[in-house]
Protein backbone atom coordinates (compact mmCIF):
# COMPACT_ATOMS: atom_id res chain seq x y z
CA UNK A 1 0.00 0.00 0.00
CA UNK A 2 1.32 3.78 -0.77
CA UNK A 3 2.15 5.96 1.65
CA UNK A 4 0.61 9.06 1.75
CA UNK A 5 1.85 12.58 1.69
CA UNK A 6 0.78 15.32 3.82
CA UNK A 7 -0.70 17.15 1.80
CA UNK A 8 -3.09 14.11 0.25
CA UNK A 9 -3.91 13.10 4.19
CA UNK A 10 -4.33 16.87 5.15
CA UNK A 11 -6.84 16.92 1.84
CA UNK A 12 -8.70 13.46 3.29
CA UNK A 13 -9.16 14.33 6.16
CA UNK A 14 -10.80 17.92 4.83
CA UNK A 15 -12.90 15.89 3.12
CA UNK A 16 -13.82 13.40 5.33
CA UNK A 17 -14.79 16.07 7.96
CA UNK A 18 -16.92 17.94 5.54
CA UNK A 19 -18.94 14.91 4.41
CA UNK A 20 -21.50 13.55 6.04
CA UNK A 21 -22.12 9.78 5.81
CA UNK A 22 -25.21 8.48 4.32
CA UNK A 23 -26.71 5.65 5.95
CA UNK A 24 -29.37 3.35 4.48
CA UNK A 25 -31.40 1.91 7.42
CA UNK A 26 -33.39 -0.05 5.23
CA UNK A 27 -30.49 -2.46 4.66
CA UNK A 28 -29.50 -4.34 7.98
CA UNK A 29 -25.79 -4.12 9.00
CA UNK A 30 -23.67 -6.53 10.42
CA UNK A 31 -24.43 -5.63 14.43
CA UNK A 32 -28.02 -6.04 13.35
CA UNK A 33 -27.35 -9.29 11.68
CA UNK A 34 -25.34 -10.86 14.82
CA UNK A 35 -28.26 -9.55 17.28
CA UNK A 36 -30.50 -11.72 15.73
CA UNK A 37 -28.22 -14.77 15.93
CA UNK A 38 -28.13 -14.10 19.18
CA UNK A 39 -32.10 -13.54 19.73
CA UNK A 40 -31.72 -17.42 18.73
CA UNK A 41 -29.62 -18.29 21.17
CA UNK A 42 -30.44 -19.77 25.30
CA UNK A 43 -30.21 -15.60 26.62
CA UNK A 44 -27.29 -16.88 29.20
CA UNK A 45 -25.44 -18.09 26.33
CA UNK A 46 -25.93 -14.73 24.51
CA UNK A 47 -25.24 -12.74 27.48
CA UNK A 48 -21.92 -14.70 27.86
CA UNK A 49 -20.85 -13.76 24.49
CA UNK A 50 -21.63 -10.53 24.22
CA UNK A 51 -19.42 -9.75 27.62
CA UNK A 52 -17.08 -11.39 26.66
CA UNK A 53 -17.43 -9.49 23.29
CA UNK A 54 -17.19 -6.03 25.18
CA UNK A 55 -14.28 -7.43 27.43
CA UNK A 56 -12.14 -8.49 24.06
CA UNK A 57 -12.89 -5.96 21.97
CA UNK A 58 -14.22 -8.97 19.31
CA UNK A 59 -17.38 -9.36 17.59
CA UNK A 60 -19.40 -12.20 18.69
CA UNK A 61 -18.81 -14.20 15.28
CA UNK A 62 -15.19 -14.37 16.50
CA UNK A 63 -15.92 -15.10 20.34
CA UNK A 64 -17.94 -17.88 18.68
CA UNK A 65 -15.69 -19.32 16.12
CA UNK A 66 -12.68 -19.21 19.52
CA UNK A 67 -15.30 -21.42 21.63
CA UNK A 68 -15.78 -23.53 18.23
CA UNK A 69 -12.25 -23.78 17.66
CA UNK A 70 -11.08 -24.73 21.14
CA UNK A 71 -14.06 -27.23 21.41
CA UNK A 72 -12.66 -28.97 17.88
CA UNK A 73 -9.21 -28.96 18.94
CA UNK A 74 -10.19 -30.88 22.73
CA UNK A 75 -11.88 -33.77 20.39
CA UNK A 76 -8.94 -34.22 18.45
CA UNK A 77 -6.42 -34.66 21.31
């Protein structure tokens, strides 16, 4: 990836801080997507990832694809 110069950063930013996002609601977005993957889940279960979400900084797909993960690699042993 180029570096950028000063100048070109100095003239993204400008931009960036001048424009305002649009946002189409009608389309669902990924937050919205893993909420209701969670809605199907036992509520303890989705409670537990979502702390431990928060606590990591991770999304719940990846606290659930670690849990997957670990579980696969303890029936392998």
């Amino acid at each position: 990836m180029a570096h950028m110069t000063e100048e070109e950063a100095d003239a993204l930013d400008e931009e960036l801080t001048r424009t305002i996002p649009k946002v189409d609601f009608s389309k669902p977005d990924i937050f919205l997507r893993q909420r209701e993957l969670l809605n199907i889940l036992n509520p303890s279960v989705a409670d537990y990832i979502i702390t431990r979400a928060l606590a990591t900084r991770q999304t719940p797909a990846q606290i659930i694809s670690e849990l997957v993960n670990e579980k696969i690699k303890l029936n392998t042993i």
